[in-house]
PDB file of N, CA and C in Angstrom:
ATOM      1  N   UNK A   1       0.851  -1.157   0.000  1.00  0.00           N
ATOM      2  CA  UNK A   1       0.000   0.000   0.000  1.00  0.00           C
ATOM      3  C   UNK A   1       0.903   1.227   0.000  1.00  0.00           C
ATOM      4  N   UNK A   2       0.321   2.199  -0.972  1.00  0.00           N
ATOM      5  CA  UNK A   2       1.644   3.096  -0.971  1.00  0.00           C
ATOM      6  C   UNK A   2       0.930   4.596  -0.790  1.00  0.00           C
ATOM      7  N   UNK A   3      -0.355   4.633  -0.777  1.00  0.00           N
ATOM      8  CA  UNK A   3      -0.986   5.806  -1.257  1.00  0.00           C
ATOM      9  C   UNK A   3      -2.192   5.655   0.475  1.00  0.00           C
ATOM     10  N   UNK A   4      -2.064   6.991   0.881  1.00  0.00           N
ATOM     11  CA  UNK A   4      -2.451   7.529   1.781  1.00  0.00           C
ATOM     12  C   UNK A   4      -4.193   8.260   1.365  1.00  0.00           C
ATOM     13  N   UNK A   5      -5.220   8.154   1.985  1.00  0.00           N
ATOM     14  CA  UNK A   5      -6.583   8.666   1.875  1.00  0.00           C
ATOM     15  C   UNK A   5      -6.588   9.812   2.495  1.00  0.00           C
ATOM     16  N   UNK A   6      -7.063  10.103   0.506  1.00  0.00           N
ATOM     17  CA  UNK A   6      -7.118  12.002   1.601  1.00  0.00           C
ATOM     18  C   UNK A   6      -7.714  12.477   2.022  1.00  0.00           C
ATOM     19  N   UNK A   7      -8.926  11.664   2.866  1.00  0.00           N
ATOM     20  CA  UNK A   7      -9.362  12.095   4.106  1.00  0.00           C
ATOM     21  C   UNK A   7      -8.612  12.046   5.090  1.00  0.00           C
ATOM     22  N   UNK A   8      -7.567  11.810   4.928  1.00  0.00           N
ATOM     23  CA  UNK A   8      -7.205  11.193   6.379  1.00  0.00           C
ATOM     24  C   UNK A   8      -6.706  12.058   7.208  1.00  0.00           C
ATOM     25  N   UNK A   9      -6.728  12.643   8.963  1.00  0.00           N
ATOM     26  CA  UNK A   9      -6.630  13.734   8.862  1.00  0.00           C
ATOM     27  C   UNK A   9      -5.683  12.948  10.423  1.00  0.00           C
ATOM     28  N   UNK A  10      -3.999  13.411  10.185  1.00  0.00           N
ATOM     29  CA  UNK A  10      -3.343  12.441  11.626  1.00  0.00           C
ATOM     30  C   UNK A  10      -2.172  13.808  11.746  1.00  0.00           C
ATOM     31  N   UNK A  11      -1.798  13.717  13.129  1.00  0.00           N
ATOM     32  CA  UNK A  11      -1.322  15.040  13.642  1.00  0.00           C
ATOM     33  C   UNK A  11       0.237  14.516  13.163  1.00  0.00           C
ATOM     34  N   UNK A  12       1.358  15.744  13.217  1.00  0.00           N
ATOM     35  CA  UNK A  12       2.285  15.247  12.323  1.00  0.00           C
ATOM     36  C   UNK A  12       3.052  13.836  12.753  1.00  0.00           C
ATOM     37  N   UNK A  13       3.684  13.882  14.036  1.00  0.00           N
ATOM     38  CA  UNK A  13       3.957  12.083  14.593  1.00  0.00           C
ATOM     39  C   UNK A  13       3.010  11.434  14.108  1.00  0.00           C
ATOM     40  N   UNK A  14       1.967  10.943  14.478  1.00  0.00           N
ATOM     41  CA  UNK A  14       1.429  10.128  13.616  1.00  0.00           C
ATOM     42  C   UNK A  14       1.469   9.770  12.197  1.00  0.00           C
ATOM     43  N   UNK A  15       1.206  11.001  11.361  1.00  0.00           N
ATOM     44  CA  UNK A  15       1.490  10.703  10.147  1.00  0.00           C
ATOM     45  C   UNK A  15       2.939  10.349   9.785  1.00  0.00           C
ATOM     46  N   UNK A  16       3.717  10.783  10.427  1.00  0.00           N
ATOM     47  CA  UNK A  16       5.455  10.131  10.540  1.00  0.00           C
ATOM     48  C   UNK A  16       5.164   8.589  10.456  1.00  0.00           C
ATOM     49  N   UNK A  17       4.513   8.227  11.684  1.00  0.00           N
ATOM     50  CA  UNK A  17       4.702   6.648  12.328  1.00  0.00           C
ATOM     51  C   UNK A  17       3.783   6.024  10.935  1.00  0.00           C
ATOM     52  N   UNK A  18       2.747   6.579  10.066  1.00  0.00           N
ATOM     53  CA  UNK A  18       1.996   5.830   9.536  1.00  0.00           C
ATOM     54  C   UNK A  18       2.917   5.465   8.208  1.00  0.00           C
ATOM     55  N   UNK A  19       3.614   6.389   7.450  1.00  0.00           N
ATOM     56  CA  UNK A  19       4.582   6.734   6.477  1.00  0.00           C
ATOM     57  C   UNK A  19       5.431   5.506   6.450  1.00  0.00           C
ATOM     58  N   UNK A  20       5.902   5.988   7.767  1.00  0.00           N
ATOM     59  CA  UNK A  20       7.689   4.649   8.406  1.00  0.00           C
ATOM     60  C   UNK A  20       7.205   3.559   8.124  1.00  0.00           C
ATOM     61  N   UNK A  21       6.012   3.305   8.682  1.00  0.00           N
ATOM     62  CA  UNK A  21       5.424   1.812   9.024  1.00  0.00           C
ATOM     63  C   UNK A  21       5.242   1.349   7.567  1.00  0.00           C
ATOM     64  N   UNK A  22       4.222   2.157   6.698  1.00  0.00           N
ATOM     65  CA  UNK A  22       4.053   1.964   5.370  1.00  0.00           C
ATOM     66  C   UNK A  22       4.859   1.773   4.117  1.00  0.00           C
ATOM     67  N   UNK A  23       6.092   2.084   4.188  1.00  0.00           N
ATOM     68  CA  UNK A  23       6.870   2.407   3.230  1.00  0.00           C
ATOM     69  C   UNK A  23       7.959   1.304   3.746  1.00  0.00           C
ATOM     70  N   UNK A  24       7.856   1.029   5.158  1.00  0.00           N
ATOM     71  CA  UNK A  24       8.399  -0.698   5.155  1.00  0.00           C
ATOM     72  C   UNK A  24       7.775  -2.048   4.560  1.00  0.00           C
ATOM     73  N   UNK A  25       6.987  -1.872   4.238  1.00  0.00           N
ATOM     74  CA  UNK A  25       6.143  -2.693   3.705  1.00  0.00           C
ATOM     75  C   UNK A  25       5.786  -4.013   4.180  1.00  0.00           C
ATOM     76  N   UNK A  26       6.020  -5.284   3.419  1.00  0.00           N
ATOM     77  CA  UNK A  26       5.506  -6.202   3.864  1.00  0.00           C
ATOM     78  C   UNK A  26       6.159  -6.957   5.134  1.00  0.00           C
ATOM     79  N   UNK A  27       8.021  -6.388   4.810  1.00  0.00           N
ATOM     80  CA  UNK A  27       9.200  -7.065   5.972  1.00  0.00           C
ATOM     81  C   UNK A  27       8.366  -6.334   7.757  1.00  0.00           C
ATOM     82  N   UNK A  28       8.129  -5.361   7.397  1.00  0.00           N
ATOM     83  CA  UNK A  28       7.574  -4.751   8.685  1.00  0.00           C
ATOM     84  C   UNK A  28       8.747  -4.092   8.910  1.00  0.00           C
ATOM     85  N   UNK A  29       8.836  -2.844   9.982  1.00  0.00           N
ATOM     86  CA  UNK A  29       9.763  -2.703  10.928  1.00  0.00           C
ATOM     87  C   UNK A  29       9.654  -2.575  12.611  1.00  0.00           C
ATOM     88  N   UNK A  30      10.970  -2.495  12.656  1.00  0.00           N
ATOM     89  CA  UNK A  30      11.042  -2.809  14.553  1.00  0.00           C
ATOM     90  C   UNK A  30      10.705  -1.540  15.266  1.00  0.00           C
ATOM     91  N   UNK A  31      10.170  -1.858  16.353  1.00  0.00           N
ATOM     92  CA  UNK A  31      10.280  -0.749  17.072  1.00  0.00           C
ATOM     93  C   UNK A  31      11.760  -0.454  17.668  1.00  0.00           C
ATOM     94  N   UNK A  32      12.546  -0.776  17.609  1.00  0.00           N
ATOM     95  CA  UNK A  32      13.824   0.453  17.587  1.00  0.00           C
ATOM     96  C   UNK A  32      14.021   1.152  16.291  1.00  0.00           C
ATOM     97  N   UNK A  33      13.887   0.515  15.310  1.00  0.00           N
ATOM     98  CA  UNK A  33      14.030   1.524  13.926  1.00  0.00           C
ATOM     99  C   UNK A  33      13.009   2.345  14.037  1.00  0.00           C
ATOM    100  N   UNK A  34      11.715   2.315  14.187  1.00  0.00           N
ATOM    101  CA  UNK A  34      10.927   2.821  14.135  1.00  0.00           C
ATOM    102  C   UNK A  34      11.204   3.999  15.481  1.00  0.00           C
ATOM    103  N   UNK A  35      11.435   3.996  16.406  1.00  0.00           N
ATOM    104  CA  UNK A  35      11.680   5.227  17.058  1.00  0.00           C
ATOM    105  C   UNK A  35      13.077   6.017  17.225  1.00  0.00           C
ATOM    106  N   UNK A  36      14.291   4.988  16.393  1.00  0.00           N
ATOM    107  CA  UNK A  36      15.093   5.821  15.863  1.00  0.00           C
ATOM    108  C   UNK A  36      15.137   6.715  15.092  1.00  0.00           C
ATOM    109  N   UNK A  37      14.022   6.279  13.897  1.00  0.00           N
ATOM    110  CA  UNK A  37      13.708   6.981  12.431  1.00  0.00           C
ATOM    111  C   UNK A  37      12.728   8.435  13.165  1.00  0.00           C
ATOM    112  N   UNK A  38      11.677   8.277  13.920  1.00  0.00           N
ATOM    113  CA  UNK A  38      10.973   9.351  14.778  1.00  0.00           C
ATOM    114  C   UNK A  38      11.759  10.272  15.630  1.00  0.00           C
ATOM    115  N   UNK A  39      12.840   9.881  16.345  1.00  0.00           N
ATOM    116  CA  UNK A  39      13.188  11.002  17.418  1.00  0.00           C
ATOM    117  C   UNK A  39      15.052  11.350  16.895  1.00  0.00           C
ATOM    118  N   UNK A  40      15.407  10.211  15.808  1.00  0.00           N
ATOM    119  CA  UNK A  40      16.898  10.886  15.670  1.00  0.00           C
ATOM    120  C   UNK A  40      17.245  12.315  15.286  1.00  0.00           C
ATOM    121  N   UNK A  41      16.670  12.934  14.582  1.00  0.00           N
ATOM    122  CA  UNK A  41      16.693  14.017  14.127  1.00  0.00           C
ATOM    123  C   UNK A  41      16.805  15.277  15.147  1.00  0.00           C
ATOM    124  N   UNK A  42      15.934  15.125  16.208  1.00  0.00           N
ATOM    125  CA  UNK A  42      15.630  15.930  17.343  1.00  0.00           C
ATOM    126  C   UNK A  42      16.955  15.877  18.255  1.00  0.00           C
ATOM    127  N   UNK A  43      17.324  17.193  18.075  1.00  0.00           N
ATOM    128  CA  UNK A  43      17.931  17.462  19.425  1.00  0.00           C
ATOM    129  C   UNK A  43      17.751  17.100  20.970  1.00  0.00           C
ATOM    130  N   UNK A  44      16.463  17.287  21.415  1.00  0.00           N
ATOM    131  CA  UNK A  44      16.404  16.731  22.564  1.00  0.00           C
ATOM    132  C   UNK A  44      14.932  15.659  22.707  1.00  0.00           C
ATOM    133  N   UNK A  45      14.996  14.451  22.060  1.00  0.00           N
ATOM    134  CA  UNK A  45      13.750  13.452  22.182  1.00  0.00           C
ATOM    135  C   UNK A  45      13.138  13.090  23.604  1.00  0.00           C
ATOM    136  N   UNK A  46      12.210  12.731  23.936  1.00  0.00           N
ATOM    137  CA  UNK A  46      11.951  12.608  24.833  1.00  0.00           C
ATOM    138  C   UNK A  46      12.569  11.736  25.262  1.00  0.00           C
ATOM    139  N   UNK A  47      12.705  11.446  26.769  1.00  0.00           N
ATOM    140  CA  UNK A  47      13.223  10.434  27.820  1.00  0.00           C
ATOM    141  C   UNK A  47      12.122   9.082  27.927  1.00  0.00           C
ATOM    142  N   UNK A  48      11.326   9.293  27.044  1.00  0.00           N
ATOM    143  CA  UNK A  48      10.049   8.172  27.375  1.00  0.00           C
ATOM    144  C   UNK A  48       9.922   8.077  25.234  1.00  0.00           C
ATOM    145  N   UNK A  49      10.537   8.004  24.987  1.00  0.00           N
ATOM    146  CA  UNK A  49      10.281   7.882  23.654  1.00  0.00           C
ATOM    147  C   UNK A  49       9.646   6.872  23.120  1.00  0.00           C
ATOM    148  N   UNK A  50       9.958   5.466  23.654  1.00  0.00           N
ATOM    149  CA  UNK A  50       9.317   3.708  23.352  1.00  0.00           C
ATOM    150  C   UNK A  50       8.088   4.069  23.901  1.00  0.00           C
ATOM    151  N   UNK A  51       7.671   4.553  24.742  1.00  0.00           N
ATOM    152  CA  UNK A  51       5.960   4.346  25.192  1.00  0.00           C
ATOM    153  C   UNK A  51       5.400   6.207  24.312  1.00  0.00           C
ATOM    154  N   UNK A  52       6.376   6.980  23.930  1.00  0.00           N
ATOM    155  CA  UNK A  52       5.405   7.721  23.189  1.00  0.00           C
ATOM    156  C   UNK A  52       5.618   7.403  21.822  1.00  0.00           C
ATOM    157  N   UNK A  53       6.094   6.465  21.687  1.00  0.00           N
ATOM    158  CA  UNK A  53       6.058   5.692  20.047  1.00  0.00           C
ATOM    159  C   UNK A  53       5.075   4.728  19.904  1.00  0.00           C
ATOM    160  N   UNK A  54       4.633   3.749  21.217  1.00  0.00           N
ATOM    161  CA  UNK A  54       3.305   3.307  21.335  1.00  0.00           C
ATOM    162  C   UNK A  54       2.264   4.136  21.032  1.00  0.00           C
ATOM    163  N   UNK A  55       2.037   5.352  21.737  1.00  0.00           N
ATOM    164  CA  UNK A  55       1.006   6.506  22.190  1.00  0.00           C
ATOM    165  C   UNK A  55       0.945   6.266  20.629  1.00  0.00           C
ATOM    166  N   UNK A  56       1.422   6.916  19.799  1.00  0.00           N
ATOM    167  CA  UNK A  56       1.533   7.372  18.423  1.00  0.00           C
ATOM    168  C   UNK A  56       0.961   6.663  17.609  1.00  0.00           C
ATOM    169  N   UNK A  57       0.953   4.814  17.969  1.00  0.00           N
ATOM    170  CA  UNK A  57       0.590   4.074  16.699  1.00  0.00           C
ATOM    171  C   UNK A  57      -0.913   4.066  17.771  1.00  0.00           C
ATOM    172  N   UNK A  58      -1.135   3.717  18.982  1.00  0.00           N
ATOM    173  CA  UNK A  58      -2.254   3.634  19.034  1.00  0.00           C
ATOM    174  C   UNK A  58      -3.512   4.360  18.307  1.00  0.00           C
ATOM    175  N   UNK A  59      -2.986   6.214  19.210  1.00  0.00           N
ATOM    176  CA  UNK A  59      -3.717   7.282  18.157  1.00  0.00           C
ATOM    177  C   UNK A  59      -4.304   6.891  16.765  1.00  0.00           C
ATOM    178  N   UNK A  60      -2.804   6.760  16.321  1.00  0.00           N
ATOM    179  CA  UNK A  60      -3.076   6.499  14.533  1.00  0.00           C
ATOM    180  C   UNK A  60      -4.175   5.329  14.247  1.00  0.00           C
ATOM    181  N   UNK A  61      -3.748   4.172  14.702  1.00  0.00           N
ATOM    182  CA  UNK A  61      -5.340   3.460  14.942  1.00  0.00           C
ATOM    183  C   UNK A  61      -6.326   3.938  14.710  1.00  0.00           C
ATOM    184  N   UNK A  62      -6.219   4.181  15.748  1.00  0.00           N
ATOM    185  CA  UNK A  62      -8.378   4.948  15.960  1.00  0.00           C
ATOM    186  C   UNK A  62      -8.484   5.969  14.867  1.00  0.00           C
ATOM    187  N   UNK A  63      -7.432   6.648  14.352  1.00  0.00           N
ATOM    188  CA  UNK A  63      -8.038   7.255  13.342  1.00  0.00           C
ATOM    189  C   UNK A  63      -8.155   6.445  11.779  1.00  0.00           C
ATOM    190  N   UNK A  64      -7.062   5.454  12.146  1.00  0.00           N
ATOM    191  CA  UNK A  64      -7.220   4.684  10.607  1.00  0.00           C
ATOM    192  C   UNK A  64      -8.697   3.858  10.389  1.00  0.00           C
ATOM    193  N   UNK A  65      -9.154   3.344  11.611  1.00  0.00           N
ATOM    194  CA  UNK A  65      -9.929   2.960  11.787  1.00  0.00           C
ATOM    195  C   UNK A  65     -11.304   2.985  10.568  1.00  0.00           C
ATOM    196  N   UNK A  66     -11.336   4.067  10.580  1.00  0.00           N
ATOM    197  CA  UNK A  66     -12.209   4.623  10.100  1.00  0.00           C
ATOM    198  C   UNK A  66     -11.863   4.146   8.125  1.00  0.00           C
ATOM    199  N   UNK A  67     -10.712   4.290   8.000  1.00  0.00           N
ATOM    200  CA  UNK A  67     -10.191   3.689   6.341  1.00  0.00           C
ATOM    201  C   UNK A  67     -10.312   2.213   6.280  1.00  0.00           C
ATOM    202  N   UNK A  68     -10.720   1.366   7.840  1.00  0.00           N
ATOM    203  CA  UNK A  68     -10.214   0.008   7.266  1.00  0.00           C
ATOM    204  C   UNK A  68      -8.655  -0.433   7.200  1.00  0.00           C
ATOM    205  N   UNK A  69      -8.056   0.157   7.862  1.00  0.00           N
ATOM    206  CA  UNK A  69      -6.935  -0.303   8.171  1.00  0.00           C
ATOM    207  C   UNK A  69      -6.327  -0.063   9.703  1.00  0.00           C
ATOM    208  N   UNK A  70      -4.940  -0.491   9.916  1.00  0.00           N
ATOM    209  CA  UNK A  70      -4.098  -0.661  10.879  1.00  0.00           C
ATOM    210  C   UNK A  70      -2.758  -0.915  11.283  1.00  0.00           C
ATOM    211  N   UNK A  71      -2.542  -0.407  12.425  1.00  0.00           N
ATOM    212  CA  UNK A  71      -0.922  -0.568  12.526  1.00  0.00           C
ATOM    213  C   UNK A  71      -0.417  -1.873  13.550  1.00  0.00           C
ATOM    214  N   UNK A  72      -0.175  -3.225  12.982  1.00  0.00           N
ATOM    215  CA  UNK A  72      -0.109  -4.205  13.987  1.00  0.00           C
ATOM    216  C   UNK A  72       1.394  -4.762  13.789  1.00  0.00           C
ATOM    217  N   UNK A  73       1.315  -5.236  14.802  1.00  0.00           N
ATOM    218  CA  UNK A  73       2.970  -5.977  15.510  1.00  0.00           C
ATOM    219  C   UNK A  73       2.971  -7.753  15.090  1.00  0.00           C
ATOM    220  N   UNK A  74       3.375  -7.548  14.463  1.00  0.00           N
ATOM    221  CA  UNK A  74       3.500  -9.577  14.227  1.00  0.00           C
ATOM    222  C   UNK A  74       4.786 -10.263  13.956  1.00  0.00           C
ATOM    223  N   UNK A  75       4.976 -10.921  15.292  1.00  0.00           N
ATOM    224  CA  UNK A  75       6.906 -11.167  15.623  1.00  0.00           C
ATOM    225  C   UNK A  75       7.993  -9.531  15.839  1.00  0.00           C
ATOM    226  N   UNK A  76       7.132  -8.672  16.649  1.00  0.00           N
ATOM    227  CA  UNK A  76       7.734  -7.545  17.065  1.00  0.00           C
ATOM    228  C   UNK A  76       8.165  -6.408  15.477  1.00  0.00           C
ATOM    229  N   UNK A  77       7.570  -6.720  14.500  1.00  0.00           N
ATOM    230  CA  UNK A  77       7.902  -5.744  13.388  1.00  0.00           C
ATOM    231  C   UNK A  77       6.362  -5.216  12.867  1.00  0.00           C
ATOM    232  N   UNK A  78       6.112  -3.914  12.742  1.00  0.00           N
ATOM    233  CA  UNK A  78       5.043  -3.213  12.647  1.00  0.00           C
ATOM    234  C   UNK A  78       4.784  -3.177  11.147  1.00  0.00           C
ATOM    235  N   UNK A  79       3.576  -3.253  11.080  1.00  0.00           N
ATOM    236  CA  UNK A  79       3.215  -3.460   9.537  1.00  0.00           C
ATOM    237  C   UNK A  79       1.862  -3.267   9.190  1.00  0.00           C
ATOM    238  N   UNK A  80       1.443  -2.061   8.406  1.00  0.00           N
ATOM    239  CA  UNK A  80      -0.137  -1.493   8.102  1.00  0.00           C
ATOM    240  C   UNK A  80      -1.095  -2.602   7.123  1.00  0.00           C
ATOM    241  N   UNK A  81      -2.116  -3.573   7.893  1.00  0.00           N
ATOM    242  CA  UNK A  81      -3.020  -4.272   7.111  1.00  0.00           C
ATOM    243  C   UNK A  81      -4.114  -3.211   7.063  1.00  0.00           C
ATOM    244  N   UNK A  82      -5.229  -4.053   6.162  1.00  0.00           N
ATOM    245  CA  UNK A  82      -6.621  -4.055   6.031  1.00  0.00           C
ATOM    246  C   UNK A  82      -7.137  -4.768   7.342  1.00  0.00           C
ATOM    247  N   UNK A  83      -8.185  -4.149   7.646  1.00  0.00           N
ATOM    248  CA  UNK A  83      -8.768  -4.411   9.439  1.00  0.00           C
ATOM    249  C   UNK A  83      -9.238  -6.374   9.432  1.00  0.00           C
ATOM    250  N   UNK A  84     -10.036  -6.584   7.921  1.00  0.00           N
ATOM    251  CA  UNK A  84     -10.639  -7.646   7.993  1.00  0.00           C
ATOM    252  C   UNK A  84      -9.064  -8.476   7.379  1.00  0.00           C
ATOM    253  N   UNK A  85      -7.915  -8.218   6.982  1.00  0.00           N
ATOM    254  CA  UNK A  85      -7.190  -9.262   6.978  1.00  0.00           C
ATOM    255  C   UNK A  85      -6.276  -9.193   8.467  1.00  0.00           C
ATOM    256  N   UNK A  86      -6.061  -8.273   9.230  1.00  0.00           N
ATOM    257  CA  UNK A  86      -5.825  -8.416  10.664  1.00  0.00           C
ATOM    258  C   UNK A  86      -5.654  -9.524  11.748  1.00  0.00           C
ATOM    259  N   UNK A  87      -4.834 -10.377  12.004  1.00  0.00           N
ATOM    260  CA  UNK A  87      -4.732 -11.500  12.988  1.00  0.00           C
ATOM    261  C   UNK A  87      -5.505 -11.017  13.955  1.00  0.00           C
ATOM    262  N   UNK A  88      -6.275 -11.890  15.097  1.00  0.00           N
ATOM    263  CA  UNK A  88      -6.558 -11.401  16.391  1.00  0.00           C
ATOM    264  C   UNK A  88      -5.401 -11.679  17.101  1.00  0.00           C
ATOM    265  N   UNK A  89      -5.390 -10.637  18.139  1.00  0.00           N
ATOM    266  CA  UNK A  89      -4.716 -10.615  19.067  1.00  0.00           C
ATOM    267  C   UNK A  89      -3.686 -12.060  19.858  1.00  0.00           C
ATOM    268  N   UNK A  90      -2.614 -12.414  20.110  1.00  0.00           N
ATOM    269  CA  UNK A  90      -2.025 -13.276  20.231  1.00  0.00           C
ATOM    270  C   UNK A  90      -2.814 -14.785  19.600  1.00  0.00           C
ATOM    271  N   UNK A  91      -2.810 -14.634  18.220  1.00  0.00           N
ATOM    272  CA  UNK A  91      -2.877 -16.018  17.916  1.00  0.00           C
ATOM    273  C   UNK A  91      -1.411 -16.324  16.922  1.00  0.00           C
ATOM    274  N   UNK A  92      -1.420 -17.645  16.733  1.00  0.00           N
ATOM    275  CA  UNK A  92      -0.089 -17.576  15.800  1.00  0.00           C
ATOM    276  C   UNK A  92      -0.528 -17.301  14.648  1.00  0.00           C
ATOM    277  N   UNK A  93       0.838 -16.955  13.826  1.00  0.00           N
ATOM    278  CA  UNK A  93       0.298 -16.509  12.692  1.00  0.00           C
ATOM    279  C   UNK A  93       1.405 -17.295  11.651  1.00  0.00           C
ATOM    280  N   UNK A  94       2.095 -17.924  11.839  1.00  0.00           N
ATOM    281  CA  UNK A  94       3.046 -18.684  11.294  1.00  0.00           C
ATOM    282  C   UNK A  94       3.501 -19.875  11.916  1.00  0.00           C
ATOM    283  N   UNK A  95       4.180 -20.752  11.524  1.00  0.00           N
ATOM    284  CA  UNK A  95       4.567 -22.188  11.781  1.00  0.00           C
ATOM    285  C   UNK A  95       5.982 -22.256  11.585  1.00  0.00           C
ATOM    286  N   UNK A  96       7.150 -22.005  12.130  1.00  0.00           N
ATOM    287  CA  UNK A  96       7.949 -22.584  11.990  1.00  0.00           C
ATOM    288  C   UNK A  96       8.936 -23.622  12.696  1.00  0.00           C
ATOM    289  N   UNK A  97      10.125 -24.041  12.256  1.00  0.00           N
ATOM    290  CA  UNK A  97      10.598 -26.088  12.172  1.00  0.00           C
ATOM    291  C   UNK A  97      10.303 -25.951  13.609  1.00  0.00           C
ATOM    292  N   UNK A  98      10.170 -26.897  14.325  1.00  0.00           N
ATOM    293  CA  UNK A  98      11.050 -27.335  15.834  1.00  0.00           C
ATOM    294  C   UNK A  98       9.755 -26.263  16.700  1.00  0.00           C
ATOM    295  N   UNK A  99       8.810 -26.589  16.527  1.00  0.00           N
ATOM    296  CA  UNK A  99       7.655 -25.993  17.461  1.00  0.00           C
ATOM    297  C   UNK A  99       7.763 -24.723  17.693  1.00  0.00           C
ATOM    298  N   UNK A 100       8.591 -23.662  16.733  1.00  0.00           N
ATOM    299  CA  UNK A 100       8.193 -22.160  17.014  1.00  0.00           C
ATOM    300  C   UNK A 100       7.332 -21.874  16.125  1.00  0.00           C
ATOM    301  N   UNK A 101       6.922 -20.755  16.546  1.00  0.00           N
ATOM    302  CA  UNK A 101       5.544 -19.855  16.099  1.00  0.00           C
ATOM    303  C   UNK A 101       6.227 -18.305  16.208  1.00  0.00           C
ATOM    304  N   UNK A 102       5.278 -17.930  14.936  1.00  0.00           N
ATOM    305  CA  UNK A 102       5.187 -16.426  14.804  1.00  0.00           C
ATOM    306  C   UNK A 102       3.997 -15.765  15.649  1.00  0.00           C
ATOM    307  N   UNK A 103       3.682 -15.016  16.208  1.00  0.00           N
ATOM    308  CA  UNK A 103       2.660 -14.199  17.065  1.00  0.00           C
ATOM    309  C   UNK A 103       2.422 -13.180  16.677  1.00  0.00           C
ATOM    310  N   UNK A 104       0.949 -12.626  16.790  1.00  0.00           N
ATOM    311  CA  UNK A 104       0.478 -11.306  16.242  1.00  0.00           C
ATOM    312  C   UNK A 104       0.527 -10.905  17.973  1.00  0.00           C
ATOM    313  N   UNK A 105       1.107  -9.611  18.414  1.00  0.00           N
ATOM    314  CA  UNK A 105       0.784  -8.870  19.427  1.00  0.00           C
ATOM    315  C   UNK A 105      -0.148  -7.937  19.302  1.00  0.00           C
TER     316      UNK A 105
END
């Protein structure tokens, strides 16, 4: 997905976090890239940056909401679906050798 709805109306972090997330595409990215890519630039980032990098995708949520899409975590790398292709919440979402599993958080 490469193209943004122009209704969409997200304060500028957010639209940062929706961009980052999006333009990683299907690999996903981590939340350390992801709040490196948000606060490196800044001279002084906040001291709580990992939980206001949460704050940020939650927000963005509730407003994507509304497009049918989302910002979800599956094996710790963030990645924007469609709501109805969306894992629920800790189920696996992959199979791999020797009894590991992938997890949607």
């Amino acid at each position: 997905m490469t193209t943004t709805p122009l209704e969409l109306v997200l304060t500028k972090k957010q639209l940062e976090v929706f961009s980052i997330v999006r333009d990683a595409g299907i690999m996903g990215i981590t939340i350390d890239r992801l709040e490196s890519k948000l606060y490196d630039h800044e001279l002084d980032p906040p001291l709580t940056a990992r939980n206001c990098t949460y704050v940020h995708i939650n927000l963005a949520n509730k407003k994507l909401a509304l497009f049918d899409l989302k910002i979800i975590a599956v094996s710790r790398r963030y990645i924007v679906v469609r709501l109805k292709d969306a894992p629920r919440p800790r189920t696996r979402v992959l199979r791999y050798r020797r009894d590991r599993h992938m997890w949607a958080i």
